[in-house]
PDB file of N, CA and C in Angstrom:
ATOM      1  N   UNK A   1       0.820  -1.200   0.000  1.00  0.00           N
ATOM      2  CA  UNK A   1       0.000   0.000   0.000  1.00  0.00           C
ATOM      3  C   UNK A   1       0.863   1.263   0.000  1.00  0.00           C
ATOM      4  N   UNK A   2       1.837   0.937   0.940  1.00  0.00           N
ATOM      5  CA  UNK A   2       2.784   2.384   0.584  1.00  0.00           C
ATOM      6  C   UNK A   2       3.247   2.737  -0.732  1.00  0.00           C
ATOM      7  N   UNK A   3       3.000   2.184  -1.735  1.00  0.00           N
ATOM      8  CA  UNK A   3       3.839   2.561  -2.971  1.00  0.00           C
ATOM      9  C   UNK A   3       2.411   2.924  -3.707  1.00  0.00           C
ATOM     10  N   UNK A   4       1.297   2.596  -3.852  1.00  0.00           N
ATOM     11  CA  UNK A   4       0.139   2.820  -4.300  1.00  0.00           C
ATOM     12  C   UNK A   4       0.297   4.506  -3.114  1.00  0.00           C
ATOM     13  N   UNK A   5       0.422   4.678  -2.138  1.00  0.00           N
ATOM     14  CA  UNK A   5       0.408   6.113  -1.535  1.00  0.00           C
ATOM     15  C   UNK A   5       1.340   7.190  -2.241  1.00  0.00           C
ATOM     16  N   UNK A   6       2.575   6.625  -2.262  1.00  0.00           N
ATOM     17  CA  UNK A   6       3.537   7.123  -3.198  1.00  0.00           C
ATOM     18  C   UNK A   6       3.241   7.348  -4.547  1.00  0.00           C
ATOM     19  N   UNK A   7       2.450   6.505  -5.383  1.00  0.00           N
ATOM     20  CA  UNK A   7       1.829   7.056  -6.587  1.00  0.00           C
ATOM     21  C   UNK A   7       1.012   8.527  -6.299  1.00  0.00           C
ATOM     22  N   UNK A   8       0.111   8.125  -5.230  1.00  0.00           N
ATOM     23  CA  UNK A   8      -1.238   8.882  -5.129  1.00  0.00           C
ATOM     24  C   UNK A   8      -0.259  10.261  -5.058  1.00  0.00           C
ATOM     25  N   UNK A   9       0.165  10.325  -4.371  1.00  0.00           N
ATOM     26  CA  UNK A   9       1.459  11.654  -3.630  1.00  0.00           C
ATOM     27  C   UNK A   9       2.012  12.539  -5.230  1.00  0.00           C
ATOM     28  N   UNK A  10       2.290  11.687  -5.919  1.00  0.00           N
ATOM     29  CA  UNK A  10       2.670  11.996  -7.698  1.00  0.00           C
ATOM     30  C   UNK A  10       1.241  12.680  -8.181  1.00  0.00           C
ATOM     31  N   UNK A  11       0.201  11.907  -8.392  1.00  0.00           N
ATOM     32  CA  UNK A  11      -0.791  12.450  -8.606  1.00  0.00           C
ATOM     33  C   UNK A  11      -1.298  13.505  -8.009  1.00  0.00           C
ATOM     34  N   UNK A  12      -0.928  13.867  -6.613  1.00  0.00           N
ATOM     35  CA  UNK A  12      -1.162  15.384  -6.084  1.00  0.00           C
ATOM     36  C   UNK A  12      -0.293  16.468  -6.639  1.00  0.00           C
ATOM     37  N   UNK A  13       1.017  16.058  -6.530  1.00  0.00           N
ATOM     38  CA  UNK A  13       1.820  16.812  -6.911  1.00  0.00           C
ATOM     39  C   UNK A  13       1.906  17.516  -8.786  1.00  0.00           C
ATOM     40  N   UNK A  14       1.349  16.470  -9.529  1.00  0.00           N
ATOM     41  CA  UNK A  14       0.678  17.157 -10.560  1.00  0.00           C
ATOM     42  C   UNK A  14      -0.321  17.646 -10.748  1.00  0.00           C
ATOM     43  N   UNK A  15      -0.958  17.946  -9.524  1.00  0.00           N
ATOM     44  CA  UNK A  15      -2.195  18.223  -9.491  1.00  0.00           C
ATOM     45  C   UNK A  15      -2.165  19.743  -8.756  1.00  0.00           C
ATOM     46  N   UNK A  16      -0.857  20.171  -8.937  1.00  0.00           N
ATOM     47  CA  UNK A  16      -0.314  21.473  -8.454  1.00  0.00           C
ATOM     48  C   UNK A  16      -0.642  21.374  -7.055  1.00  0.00           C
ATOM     49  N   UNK A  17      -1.043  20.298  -6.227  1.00  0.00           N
ATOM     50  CA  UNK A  17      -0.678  20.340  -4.407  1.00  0.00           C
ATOM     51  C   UNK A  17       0.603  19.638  -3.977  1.00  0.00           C
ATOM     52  N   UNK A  18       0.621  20.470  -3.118  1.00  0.00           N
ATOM     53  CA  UNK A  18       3.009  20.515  -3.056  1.00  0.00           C
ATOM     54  C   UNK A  18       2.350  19.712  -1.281  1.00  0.00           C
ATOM     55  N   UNK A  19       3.100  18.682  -1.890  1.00  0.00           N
ATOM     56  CA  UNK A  19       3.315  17.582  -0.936  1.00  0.00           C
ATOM     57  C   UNK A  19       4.859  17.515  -0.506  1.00  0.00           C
ATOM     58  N   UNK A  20       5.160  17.118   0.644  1.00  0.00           N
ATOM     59  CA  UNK A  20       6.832  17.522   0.964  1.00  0.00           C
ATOM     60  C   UNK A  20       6.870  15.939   1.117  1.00  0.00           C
ATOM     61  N   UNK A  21       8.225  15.764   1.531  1.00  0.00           N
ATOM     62  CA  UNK A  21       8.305  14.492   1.955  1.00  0.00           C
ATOM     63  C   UNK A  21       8.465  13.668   3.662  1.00  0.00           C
ATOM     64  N   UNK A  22       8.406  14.974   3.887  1.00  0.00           N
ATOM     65  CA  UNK A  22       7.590  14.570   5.606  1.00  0.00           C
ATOM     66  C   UNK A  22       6.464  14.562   5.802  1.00  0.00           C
ATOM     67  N   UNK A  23       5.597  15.371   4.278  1.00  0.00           N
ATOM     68  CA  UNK A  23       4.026  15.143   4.616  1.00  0.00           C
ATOM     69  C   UNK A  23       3.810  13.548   3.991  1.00  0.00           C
ATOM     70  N   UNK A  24       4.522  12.983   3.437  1.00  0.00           N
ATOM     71  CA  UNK A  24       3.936  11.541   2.772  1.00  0.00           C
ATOM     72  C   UNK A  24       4.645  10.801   3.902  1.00  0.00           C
ATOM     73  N   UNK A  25       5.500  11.110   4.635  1.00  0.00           N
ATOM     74  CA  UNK A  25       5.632  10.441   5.612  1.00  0.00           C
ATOM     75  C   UNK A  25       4.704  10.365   6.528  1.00  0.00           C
ATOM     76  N   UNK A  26       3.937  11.351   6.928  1.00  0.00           N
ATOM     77  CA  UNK A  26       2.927  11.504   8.137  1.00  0.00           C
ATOM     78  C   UNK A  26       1.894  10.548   7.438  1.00  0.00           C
ATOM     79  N   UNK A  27       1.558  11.352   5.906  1.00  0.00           N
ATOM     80  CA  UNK A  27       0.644  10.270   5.194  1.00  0.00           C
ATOM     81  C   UNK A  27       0.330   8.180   5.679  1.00  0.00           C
ATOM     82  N   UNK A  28       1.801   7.732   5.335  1.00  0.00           N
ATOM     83  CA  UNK A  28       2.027   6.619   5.762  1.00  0.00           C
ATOM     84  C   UNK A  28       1.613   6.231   7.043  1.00  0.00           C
ATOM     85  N   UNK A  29       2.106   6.768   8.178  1.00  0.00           N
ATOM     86  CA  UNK A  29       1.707   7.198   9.593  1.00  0.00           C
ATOM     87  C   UNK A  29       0.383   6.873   9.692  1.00  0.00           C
ATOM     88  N   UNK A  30      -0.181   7.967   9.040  1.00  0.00           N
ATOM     89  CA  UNK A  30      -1.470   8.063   9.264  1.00  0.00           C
ATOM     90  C   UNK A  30      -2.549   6.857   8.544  1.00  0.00           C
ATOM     91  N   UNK A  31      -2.072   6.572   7.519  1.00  0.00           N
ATOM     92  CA  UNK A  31      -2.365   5.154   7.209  1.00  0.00           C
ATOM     93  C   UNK A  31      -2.142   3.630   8.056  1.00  0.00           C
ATOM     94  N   UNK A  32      -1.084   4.012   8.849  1.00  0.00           N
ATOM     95  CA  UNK A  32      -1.021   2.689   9.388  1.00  0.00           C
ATOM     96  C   UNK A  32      -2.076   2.967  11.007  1.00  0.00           C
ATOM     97  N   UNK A  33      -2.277   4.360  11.242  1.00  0.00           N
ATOM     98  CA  UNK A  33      -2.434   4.170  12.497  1.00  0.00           C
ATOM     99  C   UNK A  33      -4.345   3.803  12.064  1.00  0.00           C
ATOM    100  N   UNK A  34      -4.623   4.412  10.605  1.00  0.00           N
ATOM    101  CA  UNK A  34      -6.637   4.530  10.891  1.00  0.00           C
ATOM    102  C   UNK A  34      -6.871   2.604   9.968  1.00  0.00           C
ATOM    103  N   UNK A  35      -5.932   2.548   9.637  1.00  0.00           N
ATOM    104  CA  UNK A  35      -6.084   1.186   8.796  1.00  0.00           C
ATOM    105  C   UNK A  35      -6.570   1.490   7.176  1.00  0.00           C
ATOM    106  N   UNK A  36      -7.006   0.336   6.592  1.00  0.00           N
ATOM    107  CA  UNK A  36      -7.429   0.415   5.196  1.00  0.00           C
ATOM    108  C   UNK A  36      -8.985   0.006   5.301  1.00  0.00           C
ATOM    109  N   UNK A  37      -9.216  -0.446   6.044  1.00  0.00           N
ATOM    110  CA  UNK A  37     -10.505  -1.370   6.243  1.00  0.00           C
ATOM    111  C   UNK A  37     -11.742  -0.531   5.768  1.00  0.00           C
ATOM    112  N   UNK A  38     -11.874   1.090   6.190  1.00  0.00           N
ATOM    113  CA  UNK A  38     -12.828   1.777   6.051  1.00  0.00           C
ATOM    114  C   UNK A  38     -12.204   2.920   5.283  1.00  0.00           C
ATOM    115  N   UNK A  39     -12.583   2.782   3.867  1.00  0.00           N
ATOM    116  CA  UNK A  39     -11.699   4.037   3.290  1.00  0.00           C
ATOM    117  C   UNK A  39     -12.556   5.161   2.659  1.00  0.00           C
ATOM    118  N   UNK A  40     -13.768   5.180   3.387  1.00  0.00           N
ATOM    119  CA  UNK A  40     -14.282   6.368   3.749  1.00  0.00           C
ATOM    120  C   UNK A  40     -13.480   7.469   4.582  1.00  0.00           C
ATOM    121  N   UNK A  41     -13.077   6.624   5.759  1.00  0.00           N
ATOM    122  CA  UNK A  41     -11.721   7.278   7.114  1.00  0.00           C
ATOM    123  C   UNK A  41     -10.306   7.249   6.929  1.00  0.00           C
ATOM    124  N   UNK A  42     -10.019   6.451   6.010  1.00  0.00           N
ATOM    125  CA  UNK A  42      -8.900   6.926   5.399  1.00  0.00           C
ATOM    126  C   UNK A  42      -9.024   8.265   4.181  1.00  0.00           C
ATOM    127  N   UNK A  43      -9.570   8.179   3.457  1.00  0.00           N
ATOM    128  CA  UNK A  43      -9.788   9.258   2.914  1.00  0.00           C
ATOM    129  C   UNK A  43      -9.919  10.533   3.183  1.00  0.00           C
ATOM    130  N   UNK A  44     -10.763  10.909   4.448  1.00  0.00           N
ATOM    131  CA  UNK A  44     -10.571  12.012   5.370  1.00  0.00           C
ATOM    132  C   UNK A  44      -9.479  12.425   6.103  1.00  0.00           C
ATOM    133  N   UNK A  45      -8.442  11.317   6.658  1.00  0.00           N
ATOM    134  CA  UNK A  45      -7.655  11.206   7.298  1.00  0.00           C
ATOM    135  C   UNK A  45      -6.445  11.853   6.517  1.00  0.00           C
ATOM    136  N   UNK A  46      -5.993  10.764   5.216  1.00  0.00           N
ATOM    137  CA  UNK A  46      -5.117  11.522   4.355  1.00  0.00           C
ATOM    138  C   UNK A  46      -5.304  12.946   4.532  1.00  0.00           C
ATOM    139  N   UNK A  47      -6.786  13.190   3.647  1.00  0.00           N
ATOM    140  CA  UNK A  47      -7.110  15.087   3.237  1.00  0.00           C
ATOM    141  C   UNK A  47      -6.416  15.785   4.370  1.00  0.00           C
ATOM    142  N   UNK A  48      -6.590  15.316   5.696  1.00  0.00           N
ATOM    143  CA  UNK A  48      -6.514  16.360   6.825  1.00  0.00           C
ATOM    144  C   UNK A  48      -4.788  16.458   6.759  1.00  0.00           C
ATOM    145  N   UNK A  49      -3.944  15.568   6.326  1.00  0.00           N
ATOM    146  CA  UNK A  49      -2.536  15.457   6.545  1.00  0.00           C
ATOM    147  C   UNK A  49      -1.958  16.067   4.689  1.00  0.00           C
ATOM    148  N   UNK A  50      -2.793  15.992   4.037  1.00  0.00           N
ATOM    149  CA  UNK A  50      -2.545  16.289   2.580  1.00  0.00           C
ATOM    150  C   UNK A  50      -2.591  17.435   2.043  1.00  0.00           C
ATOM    151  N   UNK A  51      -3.537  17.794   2.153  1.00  0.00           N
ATOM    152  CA  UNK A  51      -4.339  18.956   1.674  1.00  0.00           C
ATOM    153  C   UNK A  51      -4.516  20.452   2.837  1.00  0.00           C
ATOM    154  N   UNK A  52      -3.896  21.762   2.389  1.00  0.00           N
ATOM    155  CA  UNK A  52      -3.756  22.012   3.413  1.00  0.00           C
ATOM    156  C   UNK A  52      -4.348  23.442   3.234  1.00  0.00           C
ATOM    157  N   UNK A  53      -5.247  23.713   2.522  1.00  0.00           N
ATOM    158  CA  UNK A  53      -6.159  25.055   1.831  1.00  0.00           C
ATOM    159  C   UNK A  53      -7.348  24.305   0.948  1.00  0.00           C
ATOM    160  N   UNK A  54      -8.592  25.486   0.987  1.00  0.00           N
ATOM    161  CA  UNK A  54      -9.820  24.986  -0.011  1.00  0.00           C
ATOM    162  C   UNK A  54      -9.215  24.198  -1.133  1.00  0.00           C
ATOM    163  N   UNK A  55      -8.566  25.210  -1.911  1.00  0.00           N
ATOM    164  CA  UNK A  55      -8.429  24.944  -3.593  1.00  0.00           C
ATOM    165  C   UNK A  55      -8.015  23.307  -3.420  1.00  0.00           C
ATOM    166  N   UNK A  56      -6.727  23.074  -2.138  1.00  0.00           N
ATOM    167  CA  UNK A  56      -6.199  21.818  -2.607  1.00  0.00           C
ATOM    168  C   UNK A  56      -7.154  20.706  -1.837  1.00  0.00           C
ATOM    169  N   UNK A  57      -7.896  21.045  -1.026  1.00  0.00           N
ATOM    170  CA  UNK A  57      -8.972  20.207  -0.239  1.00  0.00           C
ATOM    171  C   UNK A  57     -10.014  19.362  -1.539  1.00  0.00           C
ATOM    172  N   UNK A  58     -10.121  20.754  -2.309  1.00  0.00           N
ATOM    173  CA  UNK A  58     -11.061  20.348  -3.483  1.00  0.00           C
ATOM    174  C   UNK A  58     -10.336  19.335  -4.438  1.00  0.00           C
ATOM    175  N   UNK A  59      -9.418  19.920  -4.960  1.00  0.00           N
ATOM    176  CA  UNK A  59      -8.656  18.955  -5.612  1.00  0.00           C
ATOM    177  C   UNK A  59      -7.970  17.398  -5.458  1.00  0.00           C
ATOM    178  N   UNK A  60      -8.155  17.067  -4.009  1.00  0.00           N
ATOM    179  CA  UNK A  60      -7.950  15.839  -3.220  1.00  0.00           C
ATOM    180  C   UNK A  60      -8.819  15.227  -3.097  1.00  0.00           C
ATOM    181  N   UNK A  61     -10.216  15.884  -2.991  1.00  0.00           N
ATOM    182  CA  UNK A  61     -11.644  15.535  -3.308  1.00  0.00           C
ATOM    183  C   UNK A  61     -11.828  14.568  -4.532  1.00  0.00           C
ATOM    184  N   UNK A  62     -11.471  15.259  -5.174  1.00  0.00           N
ATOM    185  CA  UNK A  62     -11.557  14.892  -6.659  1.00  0.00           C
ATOM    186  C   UNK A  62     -10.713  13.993  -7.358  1.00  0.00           C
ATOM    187  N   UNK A  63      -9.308  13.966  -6.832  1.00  0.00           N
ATOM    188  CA  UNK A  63      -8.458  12.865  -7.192  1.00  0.00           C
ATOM    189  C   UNK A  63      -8.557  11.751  -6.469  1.00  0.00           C
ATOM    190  N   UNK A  64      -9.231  11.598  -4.904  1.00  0.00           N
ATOM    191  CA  UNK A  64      -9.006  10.570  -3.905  1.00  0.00           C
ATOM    192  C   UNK A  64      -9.873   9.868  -4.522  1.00  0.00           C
ATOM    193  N   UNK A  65     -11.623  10.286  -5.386  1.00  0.00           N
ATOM    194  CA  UNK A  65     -12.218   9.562  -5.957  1.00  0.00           C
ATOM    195  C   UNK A  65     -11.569   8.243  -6.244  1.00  0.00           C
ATOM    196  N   UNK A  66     -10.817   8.824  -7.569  1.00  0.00           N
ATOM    197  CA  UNK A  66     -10.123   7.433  -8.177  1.00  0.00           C
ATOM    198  C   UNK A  66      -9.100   7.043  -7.881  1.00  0.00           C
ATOM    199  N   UNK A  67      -8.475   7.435  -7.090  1.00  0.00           N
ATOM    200  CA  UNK A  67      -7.273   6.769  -6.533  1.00  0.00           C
ATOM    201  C   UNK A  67      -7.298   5.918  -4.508  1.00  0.00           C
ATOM    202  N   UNK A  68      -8.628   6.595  -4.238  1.00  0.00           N
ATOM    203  CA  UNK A  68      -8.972   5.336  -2.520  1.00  0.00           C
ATOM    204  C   UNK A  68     -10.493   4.964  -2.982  1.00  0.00           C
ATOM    205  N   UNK A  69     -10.687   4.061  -3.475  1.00  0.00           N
ATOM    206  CA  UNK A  69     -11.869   3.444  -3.756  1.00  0.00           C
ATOM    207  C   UNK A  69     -12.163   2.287  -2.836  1.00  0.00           C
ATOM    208  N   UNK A  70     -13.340   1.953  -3.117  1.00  0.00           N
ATOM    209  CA  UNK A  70     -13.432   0.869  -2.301  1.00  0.00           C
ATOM    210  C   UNK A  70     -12.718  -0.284  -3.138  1.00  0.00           C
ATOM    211  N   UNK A  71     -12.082  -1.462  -2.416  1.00  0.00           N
ATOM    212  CA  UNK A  71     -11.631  -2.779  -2.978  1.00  0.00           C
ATOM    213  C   UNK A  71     -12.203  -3.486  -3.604  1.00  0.00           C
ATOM    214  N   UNK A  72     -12.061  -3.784  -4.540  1.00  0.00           N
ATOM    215  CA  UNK A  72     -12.457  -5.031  -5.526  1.00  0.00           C
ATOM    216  C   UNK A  72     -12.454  -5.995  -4.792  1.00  0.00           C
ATOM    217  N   UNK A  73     -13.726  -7.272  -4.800  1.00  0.00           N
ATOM    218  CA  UNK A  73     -14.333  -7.792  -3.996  1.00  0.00           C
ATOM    219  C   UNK A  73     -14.347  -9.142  -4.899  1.00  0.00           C
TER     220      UNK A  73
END
């Protein structure tokens, strides 16, 4: 999962939100501490460690769509 985060982190960063690399660290962090299980709460969780103004809140909105989905079943 960390390297699927590490993609996602690329996809922000072209997405003109400036991710550092202590914030994808916290990212990770913060992934291990809420789990994967409910990625409704991961999804929020990231935003709050990701995204750090409207414009890029919105834009995390919009990319987390397709990049934290629910699991193929």
């Amino acid at each position: 999962m960390d390297r699927t985060l590490v993609d996602f982190v690329k996809v922000l960063r072209t997405a003109e939100i400036k991710v550092s690399p202590a914030e994808t660290l916290d990212a990770m962090e913060c992934m291990d501490l809420v789990g994967y299980e409910n990625r409704e709460f991961l999804k929020n969780s990231l935003a709050l460690v990701l995204a750090k103004n409207p414009e890029e809140k919105e834009a995390f909105e919009d990319l987390s769509l397709i990049h934290i989905s629910e699991p193929t079943r």
